[in-house]
C-alpha atoms as a PDB file:
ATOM      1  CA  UNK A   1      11.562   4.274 -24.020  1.00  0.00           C
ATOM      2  CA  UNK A   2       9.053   1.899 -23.000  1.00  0.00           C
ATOM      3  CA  UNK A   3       8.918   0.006 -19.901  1.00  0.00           C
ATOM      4  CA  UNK A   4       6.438  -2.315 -19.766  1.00  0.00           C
ATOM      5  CA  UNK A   5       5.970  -5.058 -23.333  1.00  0.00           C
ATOM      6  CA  UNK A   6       3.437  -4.756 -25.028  1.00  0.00           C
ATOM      7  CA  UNK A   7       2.032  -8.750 -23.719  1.00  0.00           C
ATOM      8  CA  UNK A   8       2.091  -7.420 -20.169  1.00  0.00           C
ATOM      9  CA  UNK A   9       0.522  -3.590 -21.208  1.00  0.00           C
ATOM     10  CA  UNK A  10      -2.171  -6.027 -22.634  1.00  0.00           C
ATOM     11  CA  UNK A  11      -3.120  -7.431 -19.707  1.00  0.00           C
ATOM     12  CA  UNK A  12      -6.271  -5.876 -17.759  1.00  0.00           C
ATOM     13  CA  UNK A  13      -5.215  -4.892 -14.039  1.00  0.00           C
ATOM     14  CA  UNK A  14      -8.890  -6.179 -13.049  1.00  0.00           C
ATOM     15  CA  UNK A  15      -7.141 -10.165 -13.803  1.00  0.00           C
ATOM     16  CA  UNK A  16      -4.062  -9.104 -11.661  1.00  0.00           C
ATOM     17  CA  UNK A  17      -5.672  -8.140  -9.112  1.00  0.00           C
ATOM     18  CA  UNK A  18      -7.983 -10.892  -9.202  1.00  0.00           C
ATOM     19  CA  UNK A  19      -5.191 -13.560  -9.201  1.00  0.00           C
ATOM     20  CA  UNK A  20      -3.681 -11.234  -6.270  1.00  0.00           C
ATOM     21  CA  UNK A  21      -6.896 -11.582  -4.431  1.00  0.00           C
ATOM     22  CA  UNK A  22      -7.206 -15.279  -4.593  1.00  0.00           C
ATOM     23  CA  UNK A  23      -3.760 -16.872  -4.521  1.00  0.00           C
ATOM     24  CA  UNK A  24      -1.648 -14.233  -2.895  1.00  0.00           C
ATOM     25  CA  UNK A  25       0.342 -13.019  -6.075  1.00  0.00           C
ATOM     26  CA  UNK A  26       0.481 -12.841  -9.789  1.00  0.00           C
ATOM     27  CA  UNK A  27       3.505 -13.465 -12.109  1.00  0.00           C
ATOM     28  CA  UNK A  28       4.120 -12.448 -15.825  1.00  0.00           C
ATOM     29  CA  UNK A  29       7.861 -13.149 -17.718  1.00  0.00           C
ATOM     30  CA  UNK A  30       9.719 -10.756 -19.732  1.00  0.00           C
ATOM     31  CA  UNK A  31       7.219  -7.646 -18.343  1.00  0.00           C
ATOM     32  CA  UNK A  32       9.558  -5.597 -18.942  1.00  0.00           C
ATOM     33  CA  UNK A  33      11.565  -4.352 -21.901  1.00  0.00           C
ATOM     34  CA  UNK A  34      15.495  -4.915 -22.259  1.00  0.00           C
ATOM     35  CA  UNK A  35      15.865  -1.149 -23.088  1.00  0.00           C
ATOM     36  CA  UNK A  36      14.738  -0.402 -19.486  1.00  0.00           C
ATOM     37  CA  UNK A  37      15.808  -3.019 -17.678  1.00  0.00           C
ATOM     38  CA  UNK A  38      19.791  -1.934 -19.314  1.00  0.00           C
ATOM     39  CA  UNK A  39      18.922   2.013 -18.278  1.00  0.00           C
ATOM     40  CA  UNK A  40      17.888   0.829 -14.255  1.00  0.00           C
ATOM     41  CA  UNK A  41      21.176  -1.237 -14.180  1.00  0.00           C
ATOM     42  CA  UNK A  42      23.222   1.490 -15.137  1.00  0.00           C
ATOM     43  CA  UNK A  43      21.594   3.772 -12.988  1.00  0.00           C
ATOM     44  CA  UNK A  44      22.314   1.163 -10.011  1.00  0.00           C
ATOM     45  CA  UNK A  45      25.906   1.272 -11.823  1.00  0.00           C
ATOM     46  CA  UNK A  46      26.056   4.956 -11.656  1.00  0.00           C
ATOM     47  CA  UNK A  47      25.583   5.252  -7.918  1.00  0.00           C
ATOM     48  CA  UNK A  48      27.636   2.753  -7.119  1.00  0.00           C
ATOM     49  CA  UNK A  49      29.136   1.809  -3.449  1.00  0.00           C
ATOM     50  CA  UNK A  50      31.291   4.795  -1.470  1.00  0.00           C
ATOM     51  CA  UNK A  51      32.980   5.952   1.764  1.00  0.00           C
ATOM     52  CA  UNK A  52      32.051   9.475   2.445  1.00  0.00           C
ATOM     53  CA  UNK A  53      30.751  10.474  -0.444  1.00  0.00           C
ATOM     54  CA  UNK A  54      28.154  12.784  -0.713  1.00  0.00           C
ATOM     55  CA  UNK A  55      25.775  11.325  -2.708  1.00  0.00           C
ATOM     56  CA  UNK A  56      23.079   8.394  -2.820  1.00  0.00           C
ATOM     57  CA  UNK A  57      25.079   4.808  -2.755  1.00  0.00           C
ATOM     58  CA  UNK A  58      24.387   1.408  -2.150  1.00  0.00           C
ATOM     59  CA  UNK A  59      25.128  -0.068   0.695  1.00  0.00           C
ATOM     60  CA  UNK A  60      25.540  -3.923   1.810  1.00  0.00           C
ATOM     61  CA  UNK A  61      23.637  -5.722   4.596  1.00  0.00           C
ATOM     62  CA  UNK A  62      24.042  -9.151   6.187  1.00  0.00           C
ATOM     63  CA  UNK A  63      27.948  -8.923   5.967  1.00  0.00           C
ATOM     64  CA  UNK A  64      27.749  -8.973   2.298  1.00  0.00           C
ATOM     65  CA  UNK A  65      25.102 -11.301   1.727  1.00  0.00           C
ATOM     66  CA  UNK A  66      23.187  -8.077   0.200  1.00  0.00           C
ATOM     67  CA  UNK A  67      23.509  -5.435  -1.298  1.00  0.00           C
ATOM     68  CA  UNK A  68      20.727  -2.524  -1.403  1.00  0.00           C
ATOM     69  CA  UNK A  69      20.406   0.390  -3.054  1.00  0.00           C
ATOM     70  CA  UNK A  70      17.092   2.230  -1.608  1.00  0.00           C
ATOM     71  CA  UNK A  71      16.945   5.559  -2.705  1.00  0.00           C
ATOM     72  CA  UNK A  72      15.916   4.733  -6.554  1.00  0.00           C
ATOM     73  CA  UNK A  73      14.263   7.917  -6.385  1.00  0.00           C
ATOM     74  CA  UNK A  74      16.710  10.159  -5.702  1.00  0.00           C
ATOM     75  CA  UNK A  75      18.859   8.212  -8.325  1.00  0.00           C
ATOM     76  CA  UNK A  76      17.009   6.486 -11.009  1.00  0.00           C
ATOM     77  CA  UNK A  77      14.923   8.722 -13.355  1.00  0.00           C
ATOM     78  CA  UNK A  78      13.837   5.097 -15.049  1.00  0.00           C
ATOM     79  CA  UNK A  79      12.598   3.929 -11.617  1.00  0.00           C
ATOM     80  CA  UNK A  80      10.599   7.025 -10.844  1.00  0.00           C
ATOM     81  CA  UNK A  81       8.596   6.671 -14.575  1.00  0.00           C
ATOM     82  CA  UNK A  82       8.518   2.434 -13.581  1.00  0.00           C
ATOM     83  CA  UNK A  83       6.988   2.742 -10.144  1.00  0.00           C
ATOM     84  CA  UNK A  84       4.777   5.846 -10.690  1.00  0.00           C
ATOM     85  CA  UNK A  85       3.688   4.228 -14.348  1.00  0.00           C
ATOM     86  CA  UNK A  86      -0.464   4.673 -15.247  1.00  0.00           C
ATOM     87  CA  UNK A  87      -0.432   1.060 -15.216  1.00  0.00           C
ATOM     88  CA  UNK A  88       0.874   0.657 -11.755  1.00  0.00           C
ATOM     89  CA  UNK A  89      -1.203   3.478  -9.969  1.00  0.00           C
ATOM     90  CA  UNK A  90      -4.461   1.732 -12.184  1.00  0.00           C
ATOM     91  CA  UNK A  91      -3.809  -1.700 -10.809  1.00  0.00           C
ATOM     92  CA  UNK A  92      -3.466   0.097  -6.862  1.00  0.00           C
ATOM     93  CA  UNK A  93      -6.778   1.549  -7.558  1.00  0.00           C
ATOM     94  CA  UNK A  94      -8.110  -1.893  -8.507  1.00  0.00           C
ATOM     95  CA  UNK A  95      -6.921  -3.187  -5.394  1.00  0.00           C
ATOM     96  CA  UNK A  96      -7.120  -0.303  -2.628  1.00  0.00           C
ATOM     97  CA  UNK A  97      -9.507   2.251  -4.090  1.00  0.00           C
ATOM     98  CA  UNK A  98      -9.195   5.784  -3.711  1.00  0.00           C
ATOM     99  CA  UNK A  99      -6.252   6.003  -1.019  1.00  0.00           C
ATOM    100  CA  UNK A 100      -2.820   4.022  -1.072  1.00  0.00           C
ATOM    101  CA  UNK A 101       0.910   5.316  -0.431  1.00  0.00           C
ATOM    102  CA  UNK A 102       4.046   3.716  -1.645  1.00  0.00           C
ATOM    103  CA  UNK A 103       5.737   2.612   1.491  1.00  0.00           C
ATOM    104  CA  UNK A 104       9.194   1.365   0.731  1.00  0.00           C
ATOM    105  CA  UNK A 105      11.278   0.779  -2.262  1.00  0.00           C
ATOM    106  CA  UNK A 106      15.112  -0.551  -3.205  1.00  0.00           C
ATOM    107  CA  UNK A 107      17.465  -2.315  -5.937  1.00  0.00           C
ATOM    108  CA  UNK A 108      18.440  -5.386  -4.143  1.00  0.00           C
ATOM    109  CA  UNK A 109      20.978  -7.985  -5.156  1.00  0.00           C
ATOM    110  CA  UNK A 110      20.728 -11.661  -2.882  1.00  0.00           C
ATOM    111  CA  UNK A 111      24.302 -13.692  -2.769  1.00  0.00           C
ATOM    112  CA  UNK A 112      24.987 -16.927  -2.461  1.00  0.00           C
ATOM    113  CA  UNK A 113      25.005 -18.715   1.363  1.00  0.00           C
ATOM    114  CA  UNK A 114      22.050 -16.079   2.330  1.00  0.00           C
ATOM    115  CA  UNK A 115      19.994 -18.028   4.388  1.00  0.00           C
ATOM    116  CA  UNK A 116      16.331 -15.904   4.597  1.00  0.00           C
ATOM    117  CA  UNK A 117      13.344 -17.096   6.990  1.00  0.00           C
ATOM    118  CA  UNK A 118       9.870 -17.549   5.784  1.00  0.00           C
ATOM    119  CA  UNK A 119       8.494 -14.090   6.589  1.00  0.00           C
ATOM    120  CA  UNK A 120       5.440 -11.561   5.813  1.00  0.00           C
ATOM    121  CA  UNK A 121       5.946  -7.931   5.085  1.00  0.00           C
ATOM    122  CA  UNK A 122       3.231  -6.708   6.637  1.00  0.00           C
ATOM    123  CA  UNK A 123       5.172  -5.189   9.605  1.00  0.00           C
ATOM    124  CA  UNK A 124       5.813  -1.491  10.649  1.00  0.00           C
ATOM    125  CA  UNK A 125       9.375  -0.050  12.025  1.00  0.00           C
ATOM    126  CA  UNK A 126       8.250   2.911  13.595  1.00  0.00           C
ATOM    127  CA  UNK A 127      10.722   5.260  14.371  1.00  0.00           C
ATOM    128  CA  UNK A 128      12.020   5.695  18.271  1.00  0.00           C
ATOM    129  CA  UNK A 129      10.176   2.375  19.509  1.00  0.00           C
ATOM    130  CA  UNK A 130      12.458  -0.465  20.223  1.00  0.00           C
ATOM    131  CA  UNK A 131      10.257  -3.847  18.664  1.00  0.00           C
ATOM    132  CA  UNK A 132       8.307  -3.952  15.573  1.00  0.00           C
ATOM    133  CA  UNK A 133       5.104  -3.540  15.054  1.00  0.00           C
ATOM    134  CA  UNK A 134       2.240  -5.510  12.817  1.00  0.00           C
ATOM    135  CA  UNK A 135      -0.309  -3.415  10.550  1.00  0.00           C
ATOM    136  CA  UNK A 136      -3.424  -3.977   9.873  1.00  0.00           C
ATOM    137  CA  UNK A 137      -3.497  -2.207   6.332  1.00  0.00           C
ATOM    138  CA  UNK A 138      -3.503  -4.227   3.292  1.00  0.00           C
ATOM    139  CA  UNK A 139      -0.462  -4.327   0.951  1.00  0.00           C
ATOM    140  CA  UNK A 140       1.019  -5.124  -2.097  1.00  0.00           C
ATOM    141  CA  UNK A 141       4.537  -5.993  -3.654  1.00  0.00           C
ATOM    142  CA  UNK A 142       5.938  -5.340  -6.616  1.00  0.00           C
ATOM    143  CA  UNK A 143       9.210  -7.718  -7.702  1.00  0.00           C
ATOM    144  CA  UNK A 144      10.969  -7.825 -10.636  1.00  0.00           C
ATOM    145  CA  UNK A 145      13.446  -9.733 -11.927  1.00  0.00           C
ATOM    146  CA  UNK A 146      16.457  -7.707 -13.797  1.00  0.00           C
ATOM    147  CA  UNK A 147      18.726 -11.295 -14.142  1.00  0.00           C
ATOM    148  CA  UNK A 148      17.832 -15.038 -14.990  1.00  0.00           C
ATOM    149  CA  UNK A 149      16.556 -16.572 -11.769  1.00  0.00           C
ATOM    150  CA  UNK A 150      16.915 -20.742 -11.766  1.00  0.00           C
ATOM    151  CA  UNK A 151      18.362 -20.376  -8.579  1.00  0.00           C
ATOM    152  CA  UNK A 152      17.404 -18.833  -5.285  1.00  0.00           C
ATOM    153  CA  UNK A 153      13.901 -17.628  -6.473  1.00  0.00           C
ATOM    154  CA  UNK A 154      11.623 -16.059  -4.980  1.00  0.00           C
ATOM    155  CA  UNK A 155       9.269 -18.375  -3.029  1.00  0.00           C
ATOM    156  CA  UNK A 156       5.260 -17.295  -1.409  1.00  0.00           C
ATOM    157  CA  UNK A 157       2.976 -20.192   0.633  1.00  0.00           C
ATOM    158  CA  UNK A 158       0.065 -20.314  -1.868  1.00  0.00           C
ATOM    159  CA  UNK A 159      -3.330 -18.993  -0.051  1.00  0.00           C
ATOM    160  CA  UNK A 160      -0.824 -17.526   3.199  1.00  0.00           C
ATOM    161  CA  UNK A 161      -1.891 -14.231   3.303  1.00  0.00           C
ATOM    162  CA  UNK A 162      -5.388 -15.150   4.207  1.00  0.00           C
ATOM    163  CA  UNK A 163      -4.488 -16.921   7.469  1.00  0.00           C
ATOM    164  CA  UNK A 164      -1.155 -15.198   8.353  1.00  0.00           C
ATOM    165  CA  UNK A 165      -3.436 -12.466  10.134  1.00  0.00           C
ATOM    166  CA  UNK A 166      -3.943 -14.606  12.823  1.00  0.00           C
ATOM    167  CA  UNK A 167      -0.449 -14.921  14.415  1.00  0.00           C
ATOM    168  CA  UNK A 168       0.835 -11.821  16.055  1.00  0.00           C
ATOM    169  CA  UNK A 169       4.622 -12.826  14.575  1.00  0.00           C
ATOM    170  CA  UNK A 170       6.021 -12.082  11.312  1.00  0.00           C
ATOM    171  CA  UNK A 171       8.845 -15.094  11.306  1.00  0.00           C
ATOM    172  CA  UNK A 172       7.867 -18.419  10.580  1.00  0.00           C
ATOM    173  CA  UNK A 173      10.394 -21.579  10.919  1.00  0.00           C
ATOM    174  CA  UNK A 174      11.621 -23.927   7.746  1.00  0.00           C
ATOM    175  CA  UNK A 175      10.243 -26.785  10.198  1.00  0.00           C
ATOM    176  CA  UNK A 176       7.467 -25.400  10.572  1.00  0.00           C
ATOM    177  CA  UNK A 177       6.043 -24.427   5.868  1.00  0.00           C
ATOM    178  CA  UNK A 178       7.538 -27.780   6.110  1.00  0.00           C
ATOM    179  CA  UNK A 179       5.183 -29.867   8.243  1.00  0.00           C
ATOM    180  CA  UNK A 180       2.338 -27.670   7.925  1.00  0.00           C
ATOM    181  CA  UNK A 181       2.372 -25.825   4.151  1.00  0.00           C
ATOM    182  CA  UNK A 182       4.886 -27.704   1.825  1.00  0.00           C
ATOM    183  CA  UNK A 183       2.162 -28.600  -0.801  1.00  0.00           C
ATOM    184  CA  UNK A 184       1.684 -25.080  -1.122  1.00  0.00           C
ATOM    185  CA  UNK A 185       4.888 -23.615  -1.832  1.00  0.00           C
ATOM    186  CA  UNK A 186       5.112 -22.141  -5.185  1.00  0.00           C
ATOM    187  CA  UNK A 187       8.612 -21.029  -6.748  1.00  0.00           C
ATOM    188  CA  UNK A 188       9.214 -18.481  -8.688  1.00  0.00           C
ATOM    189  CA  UNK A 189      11.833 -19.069 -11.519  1.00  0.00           C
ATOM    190  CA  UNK A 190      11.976 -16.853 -14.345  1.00  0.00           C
ATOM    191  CA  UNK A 191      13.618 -14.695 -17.111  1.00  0.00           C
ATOM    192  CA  UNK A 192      15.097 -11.032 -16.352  1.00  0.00           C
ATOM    193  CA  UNK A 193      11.805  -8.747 -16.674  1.00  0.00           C
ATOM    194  CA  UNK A 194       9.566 -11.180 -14.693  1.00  0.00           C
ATOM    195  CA  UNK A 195       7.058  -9.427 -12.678  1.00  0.00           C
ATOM    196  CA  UNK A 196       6.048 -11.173  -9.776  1.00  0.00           C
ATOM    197  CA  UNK A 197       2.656  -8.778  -7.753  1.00  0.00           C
ATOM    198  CA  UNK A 198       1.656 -10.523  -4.159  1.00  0.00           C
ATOM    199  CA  UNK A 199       0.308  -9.742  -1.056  1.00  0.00           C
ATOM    200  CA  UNK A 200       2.123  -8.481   1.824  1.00  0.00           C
ATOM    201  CA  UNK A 201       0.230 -10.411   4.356  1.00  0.00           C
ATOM    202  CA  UNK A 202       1.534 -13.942   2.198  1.00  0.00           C
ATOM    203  CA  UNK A 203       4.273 -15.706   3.527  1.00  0.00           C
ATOM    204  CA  UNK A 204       7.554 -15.674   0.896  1.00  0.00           C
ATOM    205  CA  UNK A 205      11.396 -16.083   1.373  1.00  0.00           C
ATOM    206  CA  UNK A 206      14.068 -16.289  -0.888  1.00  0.00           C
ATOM    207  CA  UNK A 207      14.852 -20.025  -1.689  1.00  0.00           C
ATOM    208  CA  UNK A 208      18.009 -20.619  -0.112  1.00  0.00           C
ATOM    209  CA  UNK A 209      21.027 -21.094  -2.169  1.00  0.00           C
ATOM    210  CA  UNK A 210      24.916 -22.415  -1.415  1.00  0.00           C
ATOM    211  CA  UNK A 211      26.286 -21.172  -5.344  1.00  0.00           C
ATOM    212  CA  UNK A 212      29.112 -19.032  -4.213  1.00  0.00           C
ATOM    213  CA  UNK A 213      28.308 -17.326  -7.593  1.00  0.00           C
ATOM    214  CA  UNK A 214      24.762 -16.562  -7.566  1.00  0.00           C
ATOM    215  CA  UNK A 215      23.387 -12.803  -7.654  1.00  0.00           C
ATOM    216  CA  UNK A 216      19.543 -12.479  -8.021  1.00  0.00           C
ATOM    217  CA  UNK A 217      19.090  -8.399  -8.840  1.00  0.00           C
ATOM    218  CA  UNK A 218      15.984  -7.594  -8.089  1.00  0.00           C
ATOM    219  CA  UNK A 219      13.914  -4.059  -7.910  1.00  0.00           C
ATOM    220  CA  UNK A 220      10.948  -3.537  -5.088  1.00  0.00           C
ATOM    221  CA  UNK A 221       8.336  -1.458  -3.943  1.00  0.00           C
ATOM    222  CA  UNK A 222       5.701  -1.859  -1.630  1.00  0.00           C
ATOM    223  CA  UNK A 223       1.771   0.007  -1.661  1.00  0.00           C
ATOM    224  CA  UNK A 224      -0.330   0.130   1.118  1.00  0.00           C
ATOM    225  CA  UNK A 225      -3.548   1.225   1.639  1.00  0.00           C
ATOM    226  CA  UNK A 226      -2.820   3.053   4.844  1.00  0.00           C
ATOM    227  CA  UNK A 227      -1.302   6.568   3.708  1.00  0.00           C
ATOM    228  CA  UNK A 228       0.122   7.861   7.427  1.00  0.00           C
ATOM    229  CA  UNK A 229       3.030   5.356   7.461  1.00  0.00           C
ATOM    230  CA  UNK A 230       5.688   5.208   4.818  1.00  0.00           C
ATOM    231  CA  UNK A 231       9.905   5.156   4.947  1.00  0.00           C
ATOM    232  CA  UNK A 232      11.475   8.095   4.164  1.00  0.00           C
ATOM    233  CA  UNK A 233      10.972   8.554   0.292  1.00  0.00           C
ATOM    234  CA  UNK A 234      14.063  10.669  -0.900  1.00  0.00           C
ATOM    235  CA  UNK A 235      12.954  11.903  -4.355  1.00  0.00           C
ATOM    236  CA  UNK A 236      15.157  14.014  -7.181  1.00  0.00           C
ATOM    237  CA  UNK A 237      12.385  16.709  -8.061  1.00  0.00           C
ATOM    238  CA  UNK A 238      13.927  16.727 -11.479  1.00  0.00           C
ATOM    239  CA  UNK A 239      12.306  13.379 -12.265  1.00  0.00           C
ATOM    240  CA  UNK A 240       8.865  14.759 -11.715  1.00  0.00           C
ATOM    241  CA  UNK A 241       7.619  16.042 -15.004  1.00  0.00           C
ATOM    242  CA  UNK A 242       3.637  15.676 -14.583  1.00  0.00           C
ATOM    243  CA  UNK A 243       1.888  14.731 -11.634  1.00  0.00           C
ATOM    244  CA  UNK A 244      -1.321  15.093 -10.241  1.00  0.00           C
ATOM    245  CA  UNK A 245      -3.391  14.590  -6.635  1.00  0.00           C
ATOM    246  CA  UNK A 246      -2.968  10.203  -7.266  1.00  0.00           C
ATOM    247  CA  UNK A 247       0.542  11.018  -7.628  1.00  0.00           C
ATOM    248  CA  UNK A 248       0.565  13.750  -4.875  1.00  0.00           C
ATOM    249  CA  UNK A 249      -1.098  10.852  -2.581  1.00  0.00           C
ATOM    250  CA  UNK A 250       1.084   8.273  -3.820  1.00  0.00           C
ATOM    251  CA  UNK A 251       4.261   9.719  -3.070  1.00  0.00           C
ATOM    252  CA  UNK A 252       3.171  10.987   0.239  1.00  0.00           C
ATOM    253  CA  UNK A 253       3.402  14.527   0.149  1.00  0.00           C
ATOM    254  CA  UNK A 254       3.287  16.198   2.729  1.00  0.00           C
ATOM    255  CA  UNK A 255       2.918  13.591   5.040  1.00  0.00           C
ATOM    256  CA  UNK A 256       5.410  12.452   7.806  1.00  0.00           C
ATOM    257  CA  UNK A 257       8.246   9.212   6.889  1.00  0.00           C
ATOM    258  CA  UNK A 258       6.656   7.252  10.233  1.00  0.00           C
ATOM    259  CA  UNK A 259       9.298   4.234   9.624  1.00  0.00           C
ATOM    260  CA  UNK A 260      12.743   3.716   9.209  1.00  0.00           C
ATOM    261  CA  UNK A 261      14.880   3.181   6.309  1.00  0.00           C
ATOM    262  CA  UNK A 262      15.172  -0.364   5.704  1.00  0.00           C
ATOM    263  CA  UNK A 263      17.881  -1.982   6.078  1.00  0.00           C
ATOM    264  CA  UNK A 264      19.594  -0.227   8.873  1.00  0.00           C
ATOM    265  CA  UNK A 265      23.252  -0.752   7.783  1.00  0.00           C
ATOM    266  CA  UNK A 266      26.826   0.756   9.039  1.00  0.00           C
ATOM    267  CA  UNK A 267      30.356   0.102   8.819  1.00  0.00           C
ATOM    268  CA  UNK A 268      29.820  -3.260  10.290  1.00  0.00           C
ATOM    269  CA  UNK A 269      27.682  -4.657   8.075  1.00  0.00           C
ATOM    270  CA  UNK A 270      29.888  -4.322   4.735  1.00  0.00           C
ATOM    271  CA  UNK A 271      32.663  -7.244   3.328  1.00  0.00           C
ATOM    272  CA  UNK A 272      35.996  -7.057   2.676  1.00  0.00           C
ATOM    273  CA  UNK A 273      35.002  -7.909  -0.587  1.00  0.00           C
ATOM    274  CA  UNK A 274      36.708  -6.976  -4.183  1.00  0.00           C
ATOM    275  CA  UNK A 275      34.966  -3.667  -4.129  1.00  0.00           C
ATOM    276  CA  UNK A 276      35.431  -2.368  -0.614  1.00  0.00           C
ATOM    277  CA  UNK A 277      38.561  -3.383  -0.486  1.00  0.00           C
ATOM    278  CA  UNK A 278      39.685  -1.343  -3.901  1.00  0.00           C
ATOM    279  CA  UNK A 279      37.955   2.042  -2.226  1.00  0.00           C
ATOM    280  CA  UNK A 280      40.153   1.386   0.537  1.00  0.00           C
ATOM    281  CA  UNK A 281      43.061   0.466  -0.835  1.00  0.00           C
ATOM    282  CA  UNK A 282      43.140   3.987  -3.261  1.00  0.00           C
ATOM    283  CA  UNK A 283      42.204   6.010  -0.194  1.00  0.00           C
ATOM    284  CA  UNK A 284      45.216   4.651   1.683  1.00  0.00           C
ATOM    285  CA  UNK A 285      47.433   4.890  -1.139  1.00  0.00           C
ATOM    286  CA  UNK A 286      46.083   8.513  -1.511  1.00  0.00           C
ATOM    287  CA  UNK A 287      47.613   9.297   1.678  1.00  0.00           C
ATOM    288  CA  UNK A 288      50.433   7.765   0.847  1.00  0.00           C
ATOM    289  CA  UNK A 289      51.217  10.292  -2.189  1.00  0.00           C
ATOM    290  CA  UNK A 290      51.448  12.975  -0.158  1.00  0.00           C
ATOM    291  CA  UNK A 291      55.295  12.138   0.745  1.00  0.00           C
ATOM    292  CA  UNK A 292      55.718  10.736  -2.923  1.00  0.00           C
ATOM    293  CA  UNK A 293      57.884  12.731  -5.258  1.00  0.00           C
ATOM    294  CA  UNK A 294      55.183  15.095  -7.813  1.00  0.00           C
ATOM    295  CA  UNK A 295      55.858  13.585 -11.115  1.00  0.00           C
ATOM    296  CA  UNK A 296      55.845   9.534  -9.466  1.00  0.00           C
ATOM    297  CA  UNK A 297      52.729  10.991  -7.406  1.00  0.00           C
ATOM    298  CA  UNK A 298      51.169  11.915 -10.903  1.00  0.00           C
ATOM    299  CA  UNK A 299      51.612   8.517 -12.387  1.00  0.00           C
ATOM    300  CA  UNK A 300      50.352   6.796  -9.624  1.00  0.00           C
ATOM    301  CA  UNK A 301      47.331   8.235  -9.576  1.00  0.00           C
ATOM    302  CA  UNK A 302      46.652   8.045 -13.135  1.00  0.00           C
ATOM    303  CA  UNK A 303      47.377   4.211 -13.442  1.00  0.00           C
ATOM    304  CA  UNK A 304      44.683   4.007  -9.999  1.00  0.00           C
ATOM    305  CA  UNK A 305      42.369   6.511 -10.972  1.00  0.00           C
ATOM    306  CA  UNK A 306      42.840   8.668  -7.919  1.00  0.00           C
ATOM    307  CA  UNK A 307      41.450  12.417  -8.778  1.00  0.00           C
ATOM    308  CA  UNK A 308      43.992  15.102  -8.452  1.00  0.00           C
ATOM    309  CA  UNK A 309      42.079  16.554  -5.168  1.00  0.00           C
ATOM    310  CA  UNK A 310      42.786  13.934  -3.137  1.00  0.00           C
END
């Protein structure tokens, strides 16, 4: 299966990087094929959302506003072969050098009524210290669209990332792009497969959005150049079929998981929504069976889909 199309394999990493360098970020439509962006959504499909299962789920953030699923490496074989892809690791090289670590990945999914702040992701969560705190390493981002985006898009202040180095914050106002930087916001609209590559140092947010039915899916990873800081990477070993010392590097092995897993997420922070609600509902019906008669018991759990063990 290919990943990448054959427009986007065409294109030298030197221009990327070279639009990355100027304006903050690069985009390219339909990057990637149909084939793989079908295999990463079933994948995401696959894992699903659970109570007490053990296994790698998504989870939801922002009472519902998100949904993440950030372990594609323990669960996607089609994410390991996207993110570790010649391509990618050529373009980091072009960009970094030698040295560079992946730092953070996820599938995402943004709802309708989020409302994000104009942000940079050039910020460390070190583990056991209370406030976050700003690196000095560069970074990159790599976003791509796996639905049609006309709505909520991705949106990056034009030239930000060479002047956002100055502040000591990460958070920026709406008053504030908007007095100071709204000729320079560009918006990102675009097919599935869009490939959008920027700077972490540029300031971006997702456009804000009242559709009660939008969903932007998205899939992320960030590269720095720094290699001792990274979120834990939880990786399926079965995935790895070749790999050498750039991979090695890249992946971080051997070397410590200095940040936490993004986003921090409990009980508290998922909806009452369709979904959570059906887990719930067959987990307090399977309680229920225990005082129902074996063959009703037996029917019931067919028609619900309730395994026998439960």
């Amino acid at each position: 299966m290919n990943i990448f199309t054959e427009n986007f394999l065409n294109v030298p990493t030197s221009v990327i990087a070279k639009s990355v360098r100027e304006d903050g970020y690069y985009k390219f439509e339909q990057a990637l094929t149909e084939d793989f962006i079908s295999n990463v959504q079933k994948d995401v499909g696959d894992a699903g959302i659970s109570l007490n299962n053990n296994n790698v789920s998504g989870v939801y953030f922002t009472h519902g506003n998100q949904f993440f699923l950030t372990h594609m490496l323990a669960s996607s074989k089609n994410f390991y072969d996207y993110c570790t892809n010649s391509k990618i690791i050529k373009f980091c090289k072009d960009i970094f050098g030698e040295k560079f670590r992946l730092k953070a990945l996820r599938y995402y999914e943004n709802f309708g009524g989020q409302q994000m702040m104009w942000h940079t992701d050039n910020r460390l969560y070190e583990k056991n210290k209370a406030d976050e705190t700003h690196t000095t390493s560069p970074g990159i981002i790599f976003l791509a669209y796996l639905s049609d985006v006309d709505d909520g898009e991705f949106q990056y202040i034009k030239g930000s990332h060479v002047w956002s180095g100055k502040n000591t914050h990460h958070d920026y106002t709406k008053d504030f792009i908007e007095q100071k930087y709204k000729n320079e916001i560009v918006g990102f609209k675009g097919k599935k497969g869009t490939i959008l590559i920027y700077n972490t140092w540029g300031v971006h947010r997702a456009k804000p959005t009242s559709n009660s039915e939008f969903v932007r899916k998205s899939l992320f990873f960030q590269v720095e150049k720094d290699i001792n800081h990274s979120e834990p990477i939880l990786l399926n070993s079965e995935f790895i079929t070749n790999y050498d010392e750039d991979i090695k590097m890249y992946l971080g092995f051997g070397k410590k998981a200095t940040n936490t897993t993004y986003p921090a997420t409990d009980i508290f922070t998922m909806p009452l929504n369709k979904k959570v609600s059906s887990i719930i509902f067959r987990w307090l019906l399977s309680r229920f069976l225990y005082k129902v008669p074996g063959f009703l018991r037996k029917r019931v759990r067919k028609i619900y889909n309730i395994p026998t063990n439960k």
